[in-house]
Protein backbone atom coordinates (compact mmCIF):
# COMPACT_ATOMS: atom_id res chain seq x y z
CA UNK A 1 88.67 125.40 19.44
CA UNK A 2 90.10 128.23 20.88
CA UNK A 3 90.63 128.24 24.68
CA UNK A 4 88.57 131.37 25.70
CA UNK A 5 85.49 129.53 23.54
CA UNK A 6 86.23 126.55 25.52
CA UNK A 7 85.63 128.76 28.71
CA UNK A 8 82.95 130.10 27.32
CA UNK A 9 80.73 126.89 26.97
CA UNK A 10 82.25 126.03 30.43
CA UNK A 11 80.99 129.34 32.17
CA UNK A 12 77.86 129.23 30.59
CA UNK A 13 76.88 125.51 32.03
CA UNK A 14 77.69 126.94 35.64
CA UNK A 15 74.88 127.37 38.02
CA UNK A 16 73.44 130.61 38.27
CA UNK A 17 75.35 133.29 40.55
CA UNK A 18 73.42 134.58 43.60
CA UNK A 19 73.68 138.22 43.63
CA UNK A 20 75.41 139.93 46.28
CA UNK A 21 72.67 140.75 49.39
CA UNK A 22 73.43 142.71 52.36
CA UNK A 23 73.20 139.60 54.67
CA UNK A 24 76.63 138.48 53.06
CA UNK A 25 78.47 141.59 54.32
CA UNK A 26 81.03 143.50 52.96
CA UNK A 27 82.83 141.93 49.74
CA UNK A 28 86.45 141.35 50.11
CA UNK A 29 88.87 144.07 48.18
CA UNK A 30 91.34 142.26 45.62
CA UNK A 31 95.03 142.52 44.05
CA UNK A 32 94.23 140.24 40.76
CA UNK A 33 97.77 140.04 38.47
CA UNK A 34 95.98 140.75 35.15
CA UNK A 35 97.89 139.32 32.53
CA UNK A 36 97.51 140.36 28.74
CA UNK A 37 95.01 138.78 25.85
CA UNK A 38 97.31 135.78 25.88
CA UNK A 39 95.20 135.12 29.30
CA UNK A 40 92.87 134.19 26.80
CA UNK A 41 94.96 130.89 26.40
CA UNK A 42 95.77 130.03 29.17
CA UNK A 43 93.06 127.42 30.38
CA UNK A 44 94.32 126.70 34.15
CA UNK A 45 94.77 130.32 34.74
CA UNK A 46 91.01 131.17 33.23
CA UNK A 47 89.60 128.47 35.75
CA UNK A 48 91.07 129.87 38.23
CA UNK A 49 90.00 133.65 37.59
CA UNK A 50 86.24 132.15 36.85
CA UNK A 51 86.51 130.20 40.53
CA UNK A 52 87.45 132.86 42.50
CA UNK A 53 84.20 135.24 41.18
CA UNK A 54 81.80 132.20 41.60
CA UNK A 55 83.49 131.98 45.51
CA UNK A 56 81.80 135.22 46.11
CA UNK A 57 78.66 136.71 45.43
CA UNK A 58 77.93 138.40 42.18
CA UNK A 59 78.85 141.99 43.02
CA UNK A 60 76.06 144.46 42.37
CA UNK A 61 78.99 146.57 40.67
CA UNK A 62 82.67 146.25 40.17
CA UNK A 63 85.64 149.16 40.80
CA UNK A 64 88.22 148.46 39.25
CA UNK A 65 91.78 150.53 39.18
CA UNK A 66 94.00 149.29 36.57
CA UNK A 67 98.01 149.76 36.13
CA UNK A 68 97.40 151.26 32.93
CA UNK A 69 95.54 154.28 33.76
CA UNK A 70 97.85 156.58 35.54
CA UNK A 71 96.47 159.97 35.86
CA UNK A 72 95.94 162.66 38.18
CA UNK A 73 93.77 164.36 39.46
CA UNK A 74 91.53 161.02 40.24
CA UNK A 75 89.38 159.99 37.02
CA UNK A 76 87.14 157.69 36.24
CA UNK A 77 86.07 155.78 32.80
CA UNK A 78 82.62 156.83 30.79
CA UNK A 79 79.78 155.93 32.81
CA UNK A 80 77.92 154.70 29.95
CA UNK A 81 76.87 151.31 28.70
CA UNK A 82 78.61 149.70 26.31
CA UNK A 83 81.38 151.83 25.91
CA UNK A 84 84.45 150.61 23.30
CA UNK A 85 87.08 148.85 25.15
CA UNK A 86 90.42 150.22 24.70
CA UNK A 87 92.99 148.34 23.17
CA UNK A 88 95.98 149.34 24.81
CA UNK A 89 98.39 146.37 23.63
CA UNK A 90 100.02 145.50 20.29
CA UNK A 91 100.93 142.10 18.44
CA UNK A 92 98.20 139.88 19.08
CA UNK A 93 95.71 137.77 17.42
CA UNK A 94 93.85 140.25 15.64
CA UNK A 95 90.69 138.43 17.55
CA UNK A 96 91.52 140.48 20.39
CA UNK A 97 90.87 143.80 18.82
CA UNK A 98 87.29 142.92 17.85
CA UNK A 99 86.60 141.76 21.45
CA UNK A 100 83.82 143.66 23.67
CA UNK A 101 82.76 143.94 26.75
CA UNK A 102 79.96 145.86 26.96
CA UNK A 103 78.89 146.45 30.68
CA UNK A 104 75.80 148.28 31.76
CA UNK A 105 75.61 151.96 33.24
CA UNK A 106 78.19 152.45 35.91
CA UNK A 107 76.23 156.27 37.26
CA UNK A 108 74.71 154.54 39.83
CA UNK A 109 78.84 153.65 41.15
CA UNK A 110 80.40 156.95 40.50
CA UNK A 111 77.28 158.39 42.98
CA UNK A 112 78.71 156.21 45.04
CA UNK A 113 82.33 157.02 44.30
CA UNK A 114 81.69 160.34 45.18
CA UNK A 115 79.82 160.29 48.10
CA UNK A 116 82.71 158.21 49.73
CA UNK A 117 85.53 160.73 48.36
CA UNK A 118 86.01 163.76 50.59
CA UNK A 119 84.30 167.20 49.19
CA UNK A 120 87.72 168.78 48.19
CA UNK A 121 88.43 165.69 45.69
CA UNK A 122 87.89 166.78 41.99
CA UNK A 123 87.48 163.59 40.01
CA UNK A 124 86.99 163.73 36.23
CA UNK A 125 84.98 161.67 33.93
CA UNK A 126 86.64 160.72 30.57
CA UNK A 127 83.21 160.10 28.94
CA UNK A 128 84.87 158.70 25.72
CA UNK A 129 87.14 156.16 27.68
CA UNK A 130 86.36 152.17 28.18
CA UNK A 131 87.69 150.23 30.11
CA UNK A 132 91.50 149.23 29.38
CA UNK A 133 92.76 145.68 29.04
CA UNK A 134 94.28 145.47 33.24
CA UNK A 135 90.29 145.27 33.82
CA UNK A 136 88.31 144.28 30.72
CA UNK A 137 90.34 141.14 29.96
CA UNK A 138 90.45 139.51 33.56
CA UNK A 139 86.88 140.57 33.95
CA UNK A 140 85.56 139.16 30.79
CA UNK A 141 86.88 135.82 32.10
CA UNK A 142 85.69 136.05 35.73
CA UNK A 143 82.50 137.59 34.70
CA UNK A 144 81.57 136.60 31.14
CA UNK A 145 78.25 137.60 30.65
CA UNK A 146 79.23 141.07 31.33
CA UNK A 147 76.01 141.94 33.54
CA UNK A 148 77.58 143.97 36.47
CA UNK A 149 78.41 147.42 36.23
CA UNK A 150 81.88 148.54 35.74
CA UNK A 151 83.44 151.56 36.55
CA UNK A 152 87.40 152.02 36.27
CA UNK A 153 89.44 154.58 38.33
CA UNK A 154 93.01 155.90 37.65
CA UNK A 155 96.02 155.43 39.75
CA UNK A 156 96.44 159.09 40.52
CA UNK A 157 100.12 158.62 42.43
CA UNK A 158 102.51 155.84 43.59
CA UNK A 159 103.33 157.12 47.44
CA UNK A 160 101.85 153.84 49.32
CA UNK A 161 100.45 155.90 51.87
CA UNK A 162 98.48 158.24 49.65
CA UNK A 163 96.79 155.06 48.00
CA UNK A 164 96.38 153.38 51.23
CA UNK A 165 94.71 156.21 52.00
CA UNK A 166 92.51 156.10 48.58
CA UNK A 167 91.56 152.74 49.34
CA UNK A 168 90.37 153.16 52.81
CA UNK A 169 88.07 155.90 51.31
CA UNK A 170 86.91 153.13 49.18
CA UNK A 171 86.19 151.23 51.64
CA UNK A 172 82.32 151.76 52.66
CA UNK A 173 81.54 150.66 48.83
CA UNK A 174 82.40 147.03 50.16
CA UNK A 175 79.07 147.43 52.42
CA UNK A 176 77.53 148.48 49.69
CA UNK A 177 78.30 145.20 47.21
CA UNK A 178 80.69 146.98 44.97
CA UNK A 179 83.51 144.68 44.34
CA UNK A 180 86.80 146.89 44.74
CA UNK A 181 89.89 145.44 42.98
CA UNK A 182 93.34 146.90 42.20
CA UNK A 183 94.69 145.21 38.85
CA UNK A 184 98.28 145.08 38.45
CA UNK A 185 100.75 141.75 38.20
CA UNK A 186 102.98 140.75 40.89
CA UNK A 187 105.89 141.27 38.89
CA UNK A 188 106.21 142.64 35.36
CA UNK A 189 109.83 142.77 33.92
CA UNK A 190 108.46 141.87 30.50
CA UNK A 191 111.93 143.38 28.95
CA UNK A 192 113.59 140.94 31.13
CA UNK A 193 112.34 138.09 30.09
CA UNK A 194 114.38 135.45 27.56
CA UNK A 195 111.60 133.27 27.50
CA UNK A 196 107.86 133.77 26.00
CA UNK A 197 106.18 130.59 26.52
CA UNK A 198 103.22 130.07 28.58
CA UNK A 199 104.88 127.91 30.80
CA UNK A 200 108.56 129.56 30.88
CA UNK A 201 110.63 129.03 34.34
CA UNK A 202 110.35 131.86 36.31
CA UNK A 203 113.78 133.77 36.38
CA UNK A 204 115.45 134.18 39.93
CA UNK A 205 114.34 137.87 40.12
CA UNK A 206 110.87 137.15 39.36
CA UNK A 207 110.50 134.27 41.75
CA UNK A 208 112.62 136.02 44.73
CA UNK A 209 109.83 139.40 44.29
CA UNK A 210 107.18 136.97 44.83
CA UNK A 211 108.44 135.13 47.42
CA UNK A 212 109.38 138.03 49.51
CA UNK A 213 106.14 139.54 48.55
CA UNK A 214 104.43 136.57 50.05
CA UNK A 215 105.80 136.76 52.96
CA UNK A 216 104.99 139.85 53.53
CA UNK A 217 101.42 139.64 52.70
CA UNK A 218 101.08 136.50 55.30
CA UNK A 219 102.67 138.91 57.87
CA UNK A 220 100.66 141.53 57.06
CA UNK A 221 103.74 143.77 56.74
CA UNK A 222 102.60 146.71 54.98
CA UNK A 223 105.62 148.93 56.03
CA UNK A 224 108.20 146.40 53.93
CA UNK A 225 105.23 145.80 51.16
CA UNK A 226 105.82 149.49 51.32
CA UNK A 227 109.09 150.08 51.14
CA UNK A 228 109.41 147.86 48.30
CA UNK A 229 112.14 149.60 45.47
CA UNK A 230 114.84 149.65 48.31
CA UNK A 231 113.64 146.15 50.21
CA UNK A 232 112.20 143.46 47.52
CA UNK A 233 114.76 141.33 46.14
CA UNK A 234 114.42 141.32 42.19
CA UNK A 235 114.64 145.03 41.62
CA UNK A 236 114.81 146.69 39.47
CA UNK A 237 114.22 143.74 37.48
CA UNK A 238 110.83 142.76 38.93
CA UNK A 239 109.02 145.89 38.40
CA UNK A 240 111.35 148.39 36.38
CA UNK A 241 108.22 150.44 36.50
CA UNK A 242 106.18 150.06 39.75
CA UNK A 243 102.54 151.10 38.35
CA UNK A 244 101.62 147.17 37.98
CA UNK A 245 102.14 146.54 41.67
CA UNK A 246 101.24 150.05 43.07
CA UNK A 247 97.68 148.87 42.84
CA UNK A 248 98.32 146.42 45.53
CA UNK A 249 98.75 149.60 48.14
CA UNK A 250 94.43 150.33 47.34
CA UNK A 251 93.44 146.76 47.79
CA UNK A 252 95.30 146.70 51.39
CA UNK A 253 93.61 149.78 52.38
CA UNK A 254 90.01 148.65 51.25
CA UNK A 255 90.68 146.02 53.46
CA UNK A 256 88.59 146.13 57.38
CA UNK A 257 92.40 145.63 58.29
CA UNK A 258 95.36 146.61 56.29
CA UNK A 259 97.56 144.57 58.32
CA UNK A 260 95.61 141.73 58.74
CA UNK A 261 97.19 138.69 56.41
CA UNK A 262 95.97 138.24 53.09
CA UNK A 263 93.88 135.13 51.36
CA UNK A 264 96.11 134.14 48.32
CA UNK A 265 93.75 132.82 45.39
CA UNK A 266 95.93 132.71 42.42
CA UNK A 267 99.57 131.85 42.42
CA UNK A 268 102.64 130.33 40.33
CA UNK A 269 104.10 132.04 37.07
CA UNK A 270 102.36 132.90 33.63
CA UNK A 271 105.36 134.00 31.05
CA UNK A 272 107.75 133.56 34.34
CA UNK A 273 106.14 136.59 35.46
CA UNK A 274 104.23 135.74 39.08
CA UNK A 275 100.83 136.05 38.48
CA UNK A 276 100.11 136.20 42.47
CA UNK A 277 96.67 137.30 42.90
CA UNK A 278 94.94 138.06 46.51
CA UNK A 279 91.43 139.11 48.26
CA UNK A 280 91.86 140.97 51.60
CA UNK A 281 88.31 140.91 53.89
C-alpha cells in the first residue's frame, strides 16, 4: 500500500477535531518546510504534519502564502470551491497529477483579507488559480478531509521588513480562527544535492543554515534571521534562491511578538534538505 493511503486510513480513525472557538484565542502563525509529492512517502514526516494540526484547533479557515507564488501587487488564489490544484512540479508518480484537493469557498477569508489590509492595497484575484503544491500537498496531509477553507496569497517582495510588515497586517485574522502559515523549506539547494534518498545525510551547508537558523529563532533574533544572504552559514548553497525561506519573515510578524522565541514542531532533514518547521503564538 502506498504510504499516503496508509495515512489516510490512519487520519480517518482519529477522533473528531474540535473546531476552533473564540475561547481558544488567537491561533498561532506557522513557517511549515513544505516538501514536494515525495512528502507523500515519507510516513514519519506525514505523522508529524497530521500531529501538529490535531495540537490545535481546526481552523475555521486557513491562509496560506506559498514560495511558489511570487507576484506583485499582492494576489490571492480563486475564491471558489473546488478549484484545480496546480501542478507546479515535474517527474513524479503520475498519481500526483490526478490528486485534488477540493476546499470549500474561501470569500468569506478574502472579506477578511481585505478588511485587515490598509485601503491603498490593491490585491488581485486570479479566479482561475488553485492552490499550488507549497500549500495543497502539506495541507492535504495535515488536513485530509479538506473541510476548511483555503485561501492562498502571493509573496509580493523579499525585503524582511516589508513582509514583516505584511504579516503583522495579518495578524487580527489569528483572533478571528484563520490559521496563517508561510510555506517555504528551511533550506532548498535542490541543485546541490548528490544524494536523492529519503533519508540522505544532510550536507554541511544544509545542516550549518539550520543550525544557525535555530539559533536564531530560540533567540528571537529577527535582525540576523534578517540579514540572512550576508550572515547564515551555507550560502549561497542553502537557499540559492531565497523565496522558500522568505516566507518565514510573514509568520514572525503574525506573531503577538516577533521577537519572542519560536515553538519548533518539525525538525531533522528530508532529501538532506532541513525540513525545520515552526508555530509562533
Amino acid at each position: 500500500m502506498h504510504p499516503f493511503d496508509t495515512h489516510l486510513e490512519k487520519t480517518a480513525a482519529a477522533a473528531p477535531h474540535a473546531l476552533w472557538t473564540p475561547e481558544d484565542g488567537p491561533l498561532p502563525s506557522l513557517y511549515l518546510s513544505h516538501g514536494a509529492p515525495p512528502l507523500f512517502e515519507d510516513a514519519t514526516w506525514m505523522d508529524q504534519l497530521f500531529a501538529w494540526a490535531r495540537s490545535l484547533p481546526k481552523p475555521k479557515a486557513i491562509l496560506i502564502i506559498s514560495a511558489h507564488w511570487e507576484m506583485a501587487p499582492l494576489s490571492v488564489s480563486s475564491t471558489g470551491a473546488n478549484t484545480t490544484p496546480v501542478y507546479d512540479f515535474g517527474g513524479f508518480d503520475p498519481r500526483y497529477y490526478r490528486m485534488r484537493y477540493d476546499t470549500p469557498d474561501s470569500t468569506d477569508l478574502a472579506s477578511q483579507l481585505l478588511a485587515v489590509l490598509p485601503d491603498t492595497e490593491t490585491v488581485y484575484e486570479h479566479r482561475e488559480r488553485g492552490l499550488d503544491h507549497g500549500a495543497w500537498v502539506p495541507l492535504k496531509v495535515m488536513y485530509p478531509d479538506a473541510d476548511v477553507p483555503v485561501l492562498q496569497m502571493s509573496i509580493p517582495t523579499h525585503d524582511p521588513a516589508r513582509l514583516l510588515a505584511l504579516g503583522e497586517r495579518l495578524r487580527p485574522l489569528r483572533e478571528q480562527g484563520v490559521l496563517v502559515i508561510g510555506s517555504g523549506f528551511m533550506t532548498h539547494g535542490l541543485q546541490f544535492l548528490r544524494d536523492y534518498s529519503l533519508d540522505a545525510k544532510a550536507p554541511g551547508w544544509s545542516a550549518e543554515f539550520d543550525a544557525w537558523a535555530a539559533d536564531a529563532l530560540a533567540r528571537g533574533d529577527v535582525d540576523e534571521l534578517a540579514a540572512f544572504r550576508d550572515r547564515a552559514p551555507g550560502m549561497p548553497y542553502a537557499h540559492p534562491t531565497v523565496e522558500h525561506f522568505t516566507p518565514l519573515f510573514v509568520a514572525l510578524g503574525a506573531a503577538a511578538n516577533p521577537e519572542a522565541p519560536v515553538t519548533t514542531t518539525v525538525d531533522g532533514f528530508f532529501l538532506g534538505l532541513a525540513k525545520r518547521s515552526f508555530q509562533a503564538a
